[in-house]
Protein backbone atom coordinates (compact mmCIF):
# COMPACT_ATOMS: atom_id res chain seq x y z
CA UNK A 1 0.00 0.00 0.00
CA UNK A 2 3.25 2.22 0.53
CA UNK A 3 3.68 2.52 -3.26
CA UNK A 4 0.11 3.81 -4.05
CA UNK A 5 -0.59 7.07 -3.78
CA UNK A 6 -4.01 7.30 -1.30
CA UNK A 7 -5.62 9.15 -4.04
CA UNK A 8 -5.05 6.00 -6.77
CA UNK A 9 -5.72 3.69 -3.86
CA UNK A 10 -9.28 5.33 -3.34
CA UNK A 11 -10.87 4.50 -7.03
CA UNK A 12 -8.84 1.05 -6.35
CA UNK A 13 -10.67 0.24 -3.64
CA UNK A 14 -13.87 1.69 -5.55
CA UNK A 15 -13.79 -0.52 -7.89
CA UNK A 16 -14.20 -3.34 -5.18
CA UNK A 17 -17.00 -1.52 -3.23
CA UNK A 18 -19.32 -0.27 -6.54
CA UNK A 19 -19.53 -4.04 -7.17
CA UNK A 20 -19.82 -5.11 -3.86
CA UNK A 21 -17.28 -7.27 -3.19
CA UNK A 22 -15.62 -7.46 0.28
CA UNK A 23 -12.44 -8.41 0.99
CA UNK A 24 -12.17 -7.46 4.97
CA UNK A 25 -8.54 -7.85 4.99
CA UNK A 26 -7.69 -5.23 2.51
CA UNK A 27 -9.90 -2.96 4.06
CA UNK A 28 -8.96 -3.21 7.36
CA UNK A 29 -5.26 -2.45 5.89
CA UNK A 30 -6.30 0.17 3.97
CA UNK A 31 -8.50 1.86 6.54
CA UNK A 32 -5.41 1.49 8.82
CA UNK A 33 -2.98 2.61 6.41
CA UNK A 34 -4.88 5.69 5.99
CA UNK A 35 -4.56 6.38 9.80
CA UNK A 36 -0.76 6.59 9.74
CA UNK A 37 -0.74 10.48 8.29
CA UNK A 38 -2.51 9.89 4.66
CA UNK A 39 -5.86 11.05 4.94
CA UNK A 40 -4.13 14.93 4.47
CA UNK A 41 -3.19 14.02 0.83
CA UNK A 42 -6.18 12.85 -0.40
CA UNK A 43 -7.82 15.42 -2.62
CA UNK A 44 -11.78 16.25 -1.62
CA UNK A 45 -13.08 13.84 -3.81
CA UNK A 46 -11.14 10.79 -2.74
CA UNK A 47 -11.37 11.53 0.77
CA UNK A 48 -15.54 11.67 0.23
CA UNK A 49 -15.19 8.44 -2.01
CA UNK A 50 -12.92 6.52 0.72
CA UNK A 51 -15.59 6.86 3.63
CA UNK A 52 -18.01 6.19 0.76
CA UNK A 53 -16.03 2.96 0.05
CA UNK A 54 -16.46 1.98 3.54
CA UNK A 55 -19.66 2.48 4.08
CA UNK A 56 -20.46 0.86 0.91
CA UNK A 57 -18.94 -2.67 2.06
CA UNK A 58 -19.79 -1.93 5.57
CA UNK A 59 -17.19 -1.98 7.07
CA UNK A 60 -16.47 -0.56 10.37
CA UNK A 61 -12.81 1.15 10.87
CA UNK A 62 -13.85 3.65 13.58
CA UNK A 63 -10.43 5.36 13.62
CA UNK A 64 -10.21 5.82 10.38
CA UNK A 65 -13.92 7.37 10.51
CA UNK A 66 -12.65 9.78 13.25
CA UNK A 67 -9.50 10.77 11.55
CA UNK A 68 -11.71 11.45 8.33
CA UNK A 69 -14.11 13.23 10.68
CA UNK A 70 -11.29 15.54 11.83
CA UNK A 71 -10.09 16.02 7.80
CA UNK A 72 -13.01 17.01 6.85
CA UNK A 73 -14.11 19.67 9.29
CA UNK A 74 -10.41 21.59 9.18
CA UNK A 75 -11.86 25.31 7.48
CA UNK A 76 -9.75 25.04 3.97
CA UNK A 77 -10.96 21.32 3.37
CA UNK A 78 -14.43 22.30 4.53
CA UNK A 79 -14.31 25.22 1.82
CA UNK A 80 -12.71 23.01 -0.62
CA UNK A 81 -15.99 20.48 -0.53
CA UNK A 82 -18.48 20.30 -3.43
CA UNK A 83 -22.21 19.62 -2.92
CA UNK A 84 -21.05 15.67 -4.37
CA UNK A 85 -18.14 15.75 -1.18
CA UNK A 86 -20.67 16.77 1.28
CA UNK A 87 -23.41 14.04 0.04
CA UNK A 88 -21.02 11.07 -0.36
CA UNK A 89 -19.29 11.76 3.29
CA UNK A 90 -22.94 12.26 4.65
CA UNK A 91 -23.91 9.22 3.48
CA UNK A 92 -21.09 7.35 4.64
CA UNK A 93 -20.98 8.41 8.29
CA UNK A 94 -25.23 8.23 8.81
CA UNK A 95 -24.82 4.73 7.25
CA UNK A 96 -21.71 3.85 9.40
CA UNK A 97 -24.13 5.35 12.24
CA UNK A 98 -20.21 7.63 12.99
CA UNK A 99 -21.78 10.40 15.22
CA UNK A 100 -19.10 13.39 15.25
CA UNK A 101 -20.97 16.79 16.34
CA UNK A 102 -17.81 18.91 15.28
CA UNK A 103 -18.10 17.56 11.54
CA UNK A 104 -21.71 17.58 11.15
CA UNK A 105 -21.77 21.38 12.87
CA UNK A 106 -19.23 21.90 10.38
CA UNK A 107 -20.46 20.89 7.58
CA UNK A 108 -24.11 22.72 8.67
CA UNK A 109 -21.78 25.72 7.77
CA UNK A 110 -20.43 24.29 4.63
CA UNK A 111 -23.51 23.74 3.12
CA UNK A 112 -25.23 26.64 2.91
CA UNK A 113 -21.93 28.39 2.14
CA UNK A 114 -22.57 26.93 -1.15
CA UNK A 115 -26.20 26.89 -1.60
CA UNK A 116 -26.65 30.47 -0.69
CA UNK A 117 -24.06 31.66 -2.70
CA UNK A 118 -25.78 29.60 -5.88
CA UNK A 119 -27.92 30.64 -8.50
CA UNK A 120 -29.89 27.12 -8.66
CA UNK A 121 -30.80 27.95 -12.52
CA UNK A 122 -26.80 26.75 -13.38
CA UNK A 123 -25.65 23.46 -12.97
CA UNK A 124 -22.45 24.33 -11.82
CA UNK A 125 -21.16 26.31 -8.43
CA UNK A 126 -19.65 29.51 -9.55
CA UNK A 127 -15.71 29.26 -9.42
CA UNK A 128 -15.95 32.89 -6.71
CA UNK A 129 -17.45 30.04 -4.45
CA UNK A 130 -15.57 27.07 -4.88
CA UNK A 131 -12.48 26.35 -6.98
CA UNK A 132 -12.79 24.04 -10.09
CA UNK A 133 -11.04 21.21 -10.61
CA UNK A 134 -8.38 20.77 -12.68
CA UNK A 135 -7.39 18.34 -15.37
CA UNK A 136 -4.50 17.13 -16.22
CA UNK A 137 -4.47 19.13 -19.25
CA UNK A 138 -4.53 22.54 -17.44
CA UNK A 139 -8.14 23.20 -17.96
CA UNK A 140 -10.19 23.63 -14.98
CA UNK A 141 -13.89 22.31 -14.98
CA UNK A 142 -16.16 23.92 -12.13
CA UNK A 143 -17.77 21.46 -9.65
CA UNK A 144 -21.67 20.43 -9.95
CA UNK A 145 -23.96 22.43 -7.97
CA UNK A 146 -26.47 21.19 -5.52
CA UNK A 147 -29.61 19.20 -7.18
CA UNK A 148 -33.08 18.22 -4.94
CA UNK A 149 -31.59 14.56 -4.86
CA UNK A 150 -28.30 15.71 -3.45
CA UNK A 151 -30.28 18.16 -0.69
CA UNK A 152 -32.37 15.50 0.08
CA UNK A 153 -29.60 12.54 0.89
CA UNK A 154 -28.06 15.22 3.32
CA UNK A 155 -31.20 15.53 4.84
CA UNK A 156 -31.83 11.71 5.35
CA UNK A 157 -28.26 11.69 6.95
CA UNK A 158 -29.45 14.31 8.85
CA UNK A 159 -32.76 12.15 10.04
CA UNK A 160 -30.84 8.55 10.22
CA UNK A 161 -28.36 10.39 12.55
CA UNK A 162 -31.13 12.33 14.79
CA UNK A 163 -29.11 15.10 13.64
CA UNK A 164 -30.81 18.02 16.20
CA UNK A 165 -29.83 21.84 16.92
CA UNK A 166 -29.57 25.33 15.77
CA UNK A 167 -27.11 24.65 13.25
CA UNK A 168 -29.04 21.88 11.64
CA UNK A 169 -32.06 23.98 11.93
CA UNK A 170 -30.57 26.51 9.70
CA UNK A 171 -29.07 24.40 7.56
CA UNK A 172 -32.23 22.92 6.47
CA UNK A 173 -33.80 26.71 6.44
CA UNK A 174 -30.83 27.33 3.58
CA UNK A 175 -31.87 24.21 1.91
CA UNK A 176 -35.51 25.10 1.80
CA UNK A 177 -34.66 28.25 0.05
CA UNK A 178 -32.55 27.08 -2.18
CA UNK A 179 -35.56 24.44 -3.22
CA UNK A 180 -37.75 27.31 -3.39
CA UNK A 181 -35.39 29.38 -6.17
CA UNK A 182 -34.95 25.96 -8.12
């Protein structure tokens, strides 16, 4: 695992969980490998995929889930997150049943960071909001904004986790709004 790069190793292990096959072993070395100093390299989407992954194959590596907990909800990877980061991560930790109240505060802020600051008639976050991504190439592509079906998995995390509190409560008023511009 020392010679692949965690961001390589993420689709890797992708491959295994998007057809569902579980090889516990791996996992528990790669979830463990991860927890040695990694999870600071991954880029926003593989670190969203990875807990993803997890989840997926339910497994259960609760340090890893911790560590990605505390990656997640440091303020430049929380502004780095597209509306896809924030789904696949919720996802992952209400399935996991991973309760962290800093990272679920956090991302209450993240969220409508991005939603209010959206014009929900393009399909794409403005680049003043969130930086693209970039291709090998050199060109930059901007991320996907929100959709309904996106909103709506954060707000089942939000319900499977018994997610309660100010900060949910106006994340979910930023959500409603943004439904109601759609």
């Amino acid at each position: 695992l020392d010679q692949m790069h965690p961001i390589n190793l993420t689709y890797f292990i992708w491959t295994y969980a998007r057809a569902g096959i579980l090889v516990k072993e791996l996992m528990q070395a790669v979830g463990d490998h991860l927890c040695k100093g990694w999870l600071p390299t991954m880029d926003r989407c593989s670190l969203g995929t990875m807990v993803w992954n997890f989840s997926k194959l339910e497994v259960r590596h609760d340090e890893f889930f911790e560590l990605s907990a505390q990656e997640l909800e440091r303020p430049n990877r929380l502004r780095s997150l597209a509306p896809r980061n924030f789904q696949n991560s919720m996802i992952a930790f209400s399935k996991r049943r991973h309760w962290n109240s800093k990272l679920f505060e956090s991302f209450c802020r993240g969220v409508p960071r991005l939603l209010d600051n959206h014009d929900p008639r393009y399909p794409k976050t403005n680049v003043d909001v969130l930086f693209s991504y970039t291709c090998r190439d050199g060109s930059e592509v901007p991320a996907d904004a929100f959709r309904i079906g996106g909103i709506t998995v954060i707000l089942k995390a939000f319900q499977d986790l018994r997610a309660r509190g100010s900060a949910v409560e106006a994340c979910m008023r930023s959500m409603l709004d943004y439904v109601l511009r759609c």
